[in-house]
Protein backbone atom coordinates (compact mmCIF):
# COMPACT_ATOMS: atom_id res chain seq x y z
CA UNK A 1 0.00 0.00 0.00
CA UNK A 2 1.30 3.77 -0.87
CA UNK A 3 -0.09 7.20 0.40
CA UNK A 4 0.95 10.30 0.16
CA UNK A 5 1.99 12.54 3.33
CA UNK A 6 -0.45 12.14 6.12
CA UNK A 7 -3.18 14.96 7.03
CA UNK A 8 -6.20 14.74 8.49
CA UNK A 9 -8.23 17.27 6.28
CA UNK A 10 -8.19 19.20 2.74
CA UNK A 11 -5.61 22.17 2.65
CA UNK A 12 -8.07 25.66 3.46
CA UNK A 13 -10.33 27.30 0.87
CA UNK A 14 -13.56 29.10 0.29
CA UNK A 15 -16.22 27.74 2.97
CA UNK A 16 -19.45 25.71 1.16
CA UNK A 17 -22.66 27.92 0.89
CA UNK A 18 -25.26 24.68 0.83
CA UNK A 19 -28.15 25.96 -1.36
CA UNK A 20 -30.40 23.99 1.01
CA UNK A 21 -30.13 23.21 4.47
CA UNK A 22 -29.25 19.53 4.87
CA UNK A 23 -31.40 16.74 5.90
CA UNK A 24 -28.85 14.04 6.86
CA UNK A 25 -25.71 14.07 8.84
CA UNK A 26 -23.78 11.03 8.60
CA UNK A 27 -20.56 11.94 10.56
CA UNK A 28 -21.53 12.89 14.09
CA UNK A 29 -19.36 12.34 17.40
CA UNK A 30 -20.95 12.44 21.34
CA UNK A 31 -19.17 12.71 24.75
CA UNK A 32 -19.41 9.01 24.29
CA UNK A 33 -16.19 9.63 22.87
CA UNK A 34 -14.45 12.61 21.75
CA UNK A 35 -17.32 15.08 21.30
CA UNK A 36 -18.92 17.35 24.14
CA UNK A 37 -22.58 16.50 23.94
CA UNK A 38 -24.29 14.03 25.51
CA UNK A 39 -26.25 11.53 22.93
CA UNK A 40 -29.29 13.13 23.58
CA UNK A 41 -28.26 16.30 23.03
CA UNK A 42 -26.97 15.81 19.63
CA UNK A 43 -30.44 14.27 18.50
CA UNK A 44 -32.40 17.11 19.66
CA UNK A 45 -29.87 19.44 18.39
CA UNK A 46 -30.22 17.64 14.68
CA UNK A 47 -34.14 17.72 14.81
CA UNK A 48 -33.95 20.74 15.92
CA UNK A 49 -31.51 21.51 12.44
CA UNK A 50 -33.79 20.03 10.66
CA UNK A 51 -31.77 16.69 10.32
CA UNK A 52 -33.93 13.77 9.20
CA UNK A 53 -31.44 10.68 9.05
CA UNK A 54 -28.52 10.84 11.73
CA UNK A 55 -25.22 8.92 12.42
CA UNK A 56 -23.61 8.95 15.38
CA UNK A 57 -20.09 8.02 14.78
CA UNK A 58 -18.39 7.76 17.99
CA UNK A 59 -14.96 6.13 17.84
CA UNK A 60 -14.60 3.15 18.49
CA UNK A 61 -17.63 2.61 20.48
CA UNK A 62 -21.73 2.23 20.11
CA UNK A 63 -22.84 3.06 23.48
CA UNK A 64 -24.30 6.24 22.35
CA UNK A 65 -27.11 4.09 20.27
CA UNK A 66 -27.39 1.69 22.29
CA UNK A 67 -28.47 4.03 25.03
CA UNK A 68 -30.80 6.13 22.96
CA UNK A 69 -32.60 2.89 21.62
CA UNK A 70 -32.44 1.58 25.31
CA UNK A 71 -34.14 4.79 26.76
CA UNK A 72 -36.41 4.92 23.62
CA UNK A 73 -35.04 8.69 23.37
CA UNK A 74 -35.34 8.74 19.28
CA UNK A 75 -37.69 11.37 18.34
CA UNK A 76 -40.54 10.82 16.08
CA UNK A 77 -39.03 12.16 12.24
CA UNK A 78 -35.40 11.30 12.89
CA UNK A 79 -33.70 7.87 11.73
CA UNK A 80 -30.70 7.29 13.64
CA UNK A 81 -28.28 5.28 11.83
CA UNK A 82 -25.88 2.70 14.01
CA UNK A 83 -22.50 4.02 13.28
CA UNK A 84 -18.77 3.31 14.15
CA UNK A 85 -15.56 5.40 13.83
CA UNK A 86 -12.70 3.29 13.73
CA UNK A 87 -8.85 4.86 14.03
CA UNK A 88 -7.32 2.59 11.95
CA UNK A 89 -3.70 2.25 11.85
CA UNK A 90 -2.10 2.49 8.79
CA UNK A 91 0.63 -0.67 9.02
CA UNK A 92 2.77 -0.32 5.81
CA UNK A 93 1.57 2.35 3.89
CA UNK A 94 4.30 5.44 4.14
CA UNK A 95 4.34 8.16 6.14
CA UNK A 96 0.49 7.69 7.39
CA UNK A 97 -0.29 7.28 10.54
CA UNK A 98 -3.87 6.08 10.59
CA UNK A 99 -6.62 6.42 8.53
CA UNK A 100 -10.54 6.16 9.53
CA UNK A 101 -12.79 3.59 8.36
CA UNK A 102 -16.83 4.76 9.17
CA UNK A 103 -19.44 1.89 9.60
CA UNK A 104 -23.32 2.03 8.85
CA UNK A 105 -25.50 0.11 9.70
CA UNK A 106 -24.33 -2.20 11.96
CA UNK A 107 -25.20 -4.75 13.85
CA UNK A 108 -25.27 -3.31 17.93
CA UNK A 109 -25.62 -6.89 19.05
CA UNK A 110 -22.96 -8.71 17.06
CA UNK A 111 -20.72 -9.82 20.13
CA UNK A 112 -17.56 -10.22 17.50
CA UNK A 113 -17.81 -6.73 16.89
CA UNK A 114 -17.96 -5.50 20.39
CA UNK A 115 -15.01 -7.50 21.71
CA UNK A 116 -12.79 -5.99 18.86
CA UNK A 117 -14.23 -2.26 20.29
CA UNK A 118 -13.14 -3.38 23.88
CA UNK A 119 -9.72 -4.47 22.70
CA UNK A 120 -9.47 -0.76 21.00
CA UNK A 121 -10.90 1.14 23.90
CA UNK A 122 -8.33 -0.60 25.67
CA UNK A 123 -5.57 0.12 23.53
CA UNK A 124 -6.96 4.25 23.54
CA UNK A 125 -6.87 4.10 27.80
CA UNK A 126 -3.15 2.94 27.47
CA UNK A 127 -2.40 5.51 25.02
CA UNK A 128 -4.12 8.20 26.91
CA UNK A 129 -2.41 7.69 30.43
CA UNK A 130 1.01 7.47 28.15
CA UNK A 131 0.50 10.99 26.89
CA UNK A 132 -0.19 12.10 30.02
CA UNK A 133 2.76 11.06 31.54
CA UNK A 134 5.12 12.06 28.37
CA UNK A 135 3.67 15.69 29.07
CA UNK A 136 3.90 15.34 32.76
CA UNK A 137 7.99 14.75 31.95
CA UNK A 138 7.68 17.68 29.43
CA UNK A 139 6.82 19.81 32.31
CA UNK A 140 3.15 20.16 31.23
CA UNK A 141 1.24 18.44 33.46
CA UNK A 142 -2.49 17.87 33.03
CA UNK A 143 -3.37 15.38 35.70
CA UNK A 144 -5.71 17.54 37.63
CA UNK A 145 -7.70 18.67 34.02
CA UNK A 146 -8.17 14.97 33.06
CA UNK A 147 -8.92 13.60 36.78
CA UNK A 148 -12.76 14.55 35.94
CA UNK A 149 -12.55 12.30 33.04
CA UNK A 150 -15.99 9.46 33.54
CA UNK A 151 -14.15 6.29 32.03
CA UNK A 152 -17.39 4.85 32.89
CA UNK A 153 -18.67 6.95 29.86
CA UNK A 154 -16.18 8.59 27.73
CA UNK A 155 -14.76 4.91 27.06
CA UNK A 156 -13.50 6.11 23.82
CA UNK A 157 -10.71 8.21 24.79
CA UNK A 158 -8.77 10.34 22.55
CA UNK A 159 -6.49 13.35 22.11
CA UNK A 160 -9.24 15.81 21.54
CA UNK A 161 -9.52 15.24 25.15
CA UNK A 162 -6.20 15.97 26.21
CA UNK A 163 -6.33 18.77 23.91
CA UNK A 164 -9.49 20.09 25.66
CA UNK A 165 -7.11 19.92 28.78
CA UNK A 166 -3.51 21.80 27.14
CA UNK A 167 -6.08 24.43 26.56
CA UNK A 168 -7.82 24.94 30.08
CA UNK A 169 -4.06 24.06 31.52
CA UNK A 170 -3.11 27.13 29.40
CA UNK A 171 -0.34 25.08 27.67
CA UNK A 172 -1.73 25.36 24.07
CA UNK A 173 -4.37 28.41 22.91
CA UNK A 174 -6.56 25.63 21.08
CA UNK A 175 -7.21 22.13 20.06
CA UNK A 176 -5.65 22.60 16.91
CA UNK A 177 -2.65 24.39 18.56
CA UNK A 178 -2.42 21.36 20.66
CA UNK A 179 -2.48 18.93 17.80
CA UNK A 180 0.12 20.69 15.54
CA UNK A 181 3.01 21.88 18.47
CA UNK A 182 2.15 18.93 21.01
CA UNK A 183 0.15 15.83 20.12
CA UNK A 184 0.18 15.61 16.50
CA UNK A 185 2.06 12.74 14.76
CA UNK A 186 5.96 13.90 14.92
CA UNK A 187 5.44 15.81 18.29
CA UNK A 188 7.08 15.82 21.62
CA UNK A 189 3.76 14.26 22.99
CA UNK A 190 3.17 11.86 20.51
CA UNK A 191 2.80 8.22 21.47
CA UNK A 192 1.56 5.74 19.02
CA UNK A 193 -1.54 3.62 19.12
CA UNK A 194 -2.18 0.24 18.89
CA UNK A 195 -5.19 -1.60 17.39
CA UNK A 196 -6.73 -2.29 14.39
CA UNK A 197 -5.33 -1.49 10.58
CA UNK A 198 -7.41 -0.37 8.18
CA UNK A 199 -8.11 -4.02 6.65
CA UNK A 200 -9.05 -5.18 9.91
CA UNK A 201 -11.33 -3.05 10.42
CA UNK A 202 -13.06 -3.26 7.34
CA UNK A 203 -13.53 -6.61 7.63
CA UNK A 204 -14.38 -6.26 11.43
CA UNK A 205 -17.68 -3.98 10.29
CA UNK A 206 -18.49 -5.78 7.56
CA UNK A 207 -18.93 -9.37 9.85
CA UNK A 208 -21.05 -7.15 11.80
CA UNK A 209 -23.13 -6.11 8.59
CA UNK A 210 -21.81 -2.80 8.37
CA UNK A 211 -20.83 -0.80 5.14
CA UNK A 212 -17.30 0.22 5.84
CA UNK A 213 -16.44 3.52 4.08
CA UNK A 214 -13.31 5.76 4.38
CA UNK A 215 -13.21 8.80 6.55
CA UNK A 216 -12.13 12.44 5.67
CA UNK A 217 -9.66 11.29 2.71
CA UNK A 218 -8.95 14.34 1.06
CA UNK A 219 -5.90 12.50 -0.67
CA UNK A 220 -8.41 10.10 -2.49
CA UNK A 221 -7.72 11.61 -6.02
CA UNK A 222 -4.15 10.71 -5.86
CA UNK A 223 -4.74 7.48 -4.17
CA UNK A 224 -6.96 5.76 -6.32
CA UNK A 225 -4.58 2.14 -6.05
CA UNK A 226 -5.22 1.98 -2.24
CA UNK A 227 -8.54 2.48 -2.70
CA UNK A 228 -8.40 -0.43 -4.78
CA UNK A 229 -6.57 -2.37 -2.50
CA UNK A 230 -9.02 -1.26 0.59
CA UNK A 231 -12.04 -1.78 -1.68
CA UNK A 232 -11.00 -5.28 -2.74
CA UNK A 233 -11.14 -6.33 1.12
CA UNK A 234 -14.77 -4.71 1.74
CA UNK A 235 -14.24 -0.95 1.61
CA UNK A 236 -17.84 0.41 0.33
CA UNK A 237 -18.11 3.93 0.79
CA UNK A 238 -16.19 6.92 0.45
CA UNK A 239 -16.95 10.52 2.36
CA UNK A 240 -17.68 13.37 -0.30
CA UNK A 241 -18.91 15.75 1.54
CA UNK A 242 -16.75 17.15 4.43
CA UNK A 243 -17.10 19.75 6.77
CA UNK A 244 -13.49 20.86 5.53
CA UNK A 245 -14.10 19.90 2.23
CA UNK A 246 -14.30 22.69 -0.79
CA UNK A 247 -17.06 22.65 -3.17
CA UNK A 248 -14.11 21.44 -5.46
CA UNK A 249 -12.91 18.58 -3.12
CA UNK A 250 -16.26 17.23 -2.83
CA UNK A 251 -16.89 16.98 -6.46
CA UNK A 252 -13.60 15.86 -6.94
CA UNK A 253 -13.63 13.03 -4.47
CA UNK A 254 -17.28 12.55 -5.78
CA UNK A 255 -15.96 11.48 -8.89
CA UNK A 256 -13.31 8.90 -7.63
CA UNK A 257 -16.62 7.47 -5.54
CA UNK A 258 -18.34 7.22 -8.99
CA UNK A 259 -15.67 5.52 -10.67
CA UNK A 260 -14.92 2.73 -7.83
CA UNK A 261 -18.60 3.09 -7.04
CA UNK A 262 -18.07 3.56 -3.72
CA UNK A 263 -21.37 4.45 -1.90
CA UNK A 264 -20.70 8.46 -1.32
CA UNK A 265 -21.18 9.81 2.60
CA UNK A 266 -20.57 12.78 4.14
CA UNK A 267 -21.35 14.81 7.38
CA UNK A 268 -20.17 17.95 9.53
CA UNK A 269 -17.76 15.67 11.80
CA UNK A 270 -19.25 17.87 14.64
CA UNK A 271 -17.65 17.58 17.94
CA UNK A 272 -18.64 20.71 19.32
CA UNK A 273 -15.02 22.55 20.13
CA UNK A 274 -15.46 25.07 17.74
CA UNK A 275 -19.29 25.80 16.82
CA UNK A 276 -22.55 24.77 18.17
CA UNK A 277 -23.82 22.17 16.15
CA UNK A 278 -26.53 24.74 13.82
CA UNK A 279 -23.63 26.40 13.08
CA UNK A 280 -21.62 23.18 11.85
CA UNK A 281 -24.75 22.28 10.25
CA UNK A 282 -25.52 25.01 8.45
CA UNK A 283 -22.25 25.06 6.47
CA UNK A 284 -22.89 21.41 5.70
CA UNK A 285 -24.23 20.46 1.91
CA UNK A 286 -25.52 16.83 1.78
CA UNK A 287 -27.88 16.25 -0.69
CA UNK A 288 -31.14 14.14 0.00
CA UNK A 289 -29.70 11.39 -2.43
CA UNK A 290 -26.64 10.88 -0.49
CA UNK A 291 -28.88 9.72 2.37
CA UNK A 292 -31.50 7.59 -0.23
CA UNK A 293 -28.58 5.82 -1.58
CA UNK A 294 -26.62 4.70 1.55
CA UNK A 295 -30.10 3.67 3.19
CA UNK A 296 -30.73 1.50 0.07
CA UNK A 297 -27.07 -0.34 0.15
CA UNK A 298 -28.03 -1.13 3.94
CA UNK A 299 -31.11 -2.48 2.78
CA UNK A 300 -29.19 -4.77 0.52
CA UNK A 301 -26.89 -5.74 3.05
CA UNK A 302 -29.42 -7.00 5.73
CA UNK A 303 -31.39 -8.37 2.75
CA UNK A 304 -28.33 -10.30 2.05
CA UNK A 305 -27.32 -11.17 5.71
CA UNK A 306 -31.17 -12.43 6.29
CA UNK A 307 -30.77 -14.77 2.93
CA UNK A 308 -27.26 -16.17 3.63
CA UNK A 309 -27.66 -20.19 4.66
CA UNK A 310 -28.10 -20.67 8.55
CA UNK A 311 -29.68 -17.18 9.25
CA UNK A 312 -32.95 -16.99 10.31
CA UNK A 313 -34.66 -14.06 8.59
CA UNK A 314 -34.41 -10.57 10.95
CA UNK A 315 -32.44 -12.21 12.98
């Protein structure tokens, strides 16, 4: 596998004016994980968008579905898609660190799947307490901004949260400050993760009848052969529409979706660090068919999964 120099989004241009507000938001994050608002609070902030079909896409975890379906907390006009974020590492392709593999539609019962999220929220705990203690020697110490951390909740951890914590510690002046001088691949802070590589985990959702699709890959235009390589293992979507995504990336990487036909996603990746999530929504354009089409491939898939020999039909 090749890829060019890693970065998590598309270099800076003019901000998307959506013609229409979106109806779908398929790249959403809770405190769950790495975002600030609590599952619940996302929903009603989406209906209250005007969001129709809704992902949550917590890394690494589902406990944010599985507590709204639980509670019965899913208000009536909203579809709330099972989703995954997986930090995949990126074993043997150059100079990438990891790249993120998305999951729709999965199963929230398929046991397989959950043990592989335990062995990665395990993996994340590790990695957090071994950033802490590479700052703590770096003479930035944290401990008392993290101590509040619920790891009976946010199970998921990651560096936005130590980020969060440079910030309030007054050792970086934001998250992305943090990320680029501190915690960002190459930086004093830095510790590698362990878990998953990309092929694992596209074969990890797919088991657990999930459409695997790639994450915030700006690069895709230039990396059309890994593509190939990812799609020939089960990659089936690609994101298109990005919060940091020009008008021009999205129609570019639209096009490399359309020639792998790769099922085309997209979403405002909101965490809720920089805007409140109207805000992130309203710069978000997602047309309708985005949504139609990925809720048709799901159909397929469970159609499939309910056909294959020795399943019992919804099951």
């Amino acid at each position: 596998m090749t890829a060019g120099r890693p970065r998590r989004h598309a270099p800076p241009g003019e901000p998307v004016i959506p013609p229409a507000p979106s109806t779908i938001d398929l790249h959403t994050h809770t405190s769950r994980s790495d975002g600030l608002l609590e599952p619940a609070a996302l929903v009603a902030a989406a209906v209250a968008a005007g969001v129709r079909l809704l992902a949550i896409t917590d890394h690494d975890t589902l406990g944010a579905y599985r507590e709204l379906v639980a509670a019965d907390a899913i208000p009536p006009g909203i579809e709330l898609i099972c989703g995954i974020e997986i930090n995949a590492l990126a074993k043997g392709i150059p100079n990438v660190d990891e790249l993120h593999v998305l999951g729709f539609g999965l199963d929230p019962a398929d046991a397989a799947f959950e043990a592989a999220l335990v062995d990665q929220r395990a993996a994340r705990r590790v990695r957090f307490e071994r950033t802490v203690a590479r700052l703590r020697d770096l003479g930035l110490p944290i401990d008392a901004h993290v101590a509040g951390v619920n790891l009976a909740l946010d199970d998921a951890l990651g560096r936005p949260t130590i980020a969060r914590a440079l910030v309030a510690a007054g050792y970086a002046e934001s998250i992305e400050d943090a990320f680029q001088r501190l915690i960002g691949h190459g930086c004093p802070a830095y510790v590698p993760r362990d878990g998953l590589d990309p092929i694992e985990a596209i074969e990890a959702i797919r088991a657990a009848g999930g459409l695997p699709a790639l994450a915030h890959f700006w690069e895709a235009p230039t990396q059309v052969p890994l593509l190939r390589e990812l799609q020939a293992v089960g990659l089936g979507g690609l994101e298109v529409h990005h919060a940091s995504f020009t008008p021009e990336a999205s129609a570019t990487i639209g096009a490399v979706a359309a020639e792998l036909r790769l099922v085309p996603t997209g979403g405002t990746d909101f965490h809720g660090d920089i805007q409140p999530y109207a805000d992130a929504h309203a710069a978000l354009h997602l047309p309708d068919e985005i949504g139609d089409g990925l809720l048709a491939e799901l159909a397929r898939l469970r159609d499939g999964r309910a056909r294959a020999p020795g399943r019992v039909a919804g099951a």
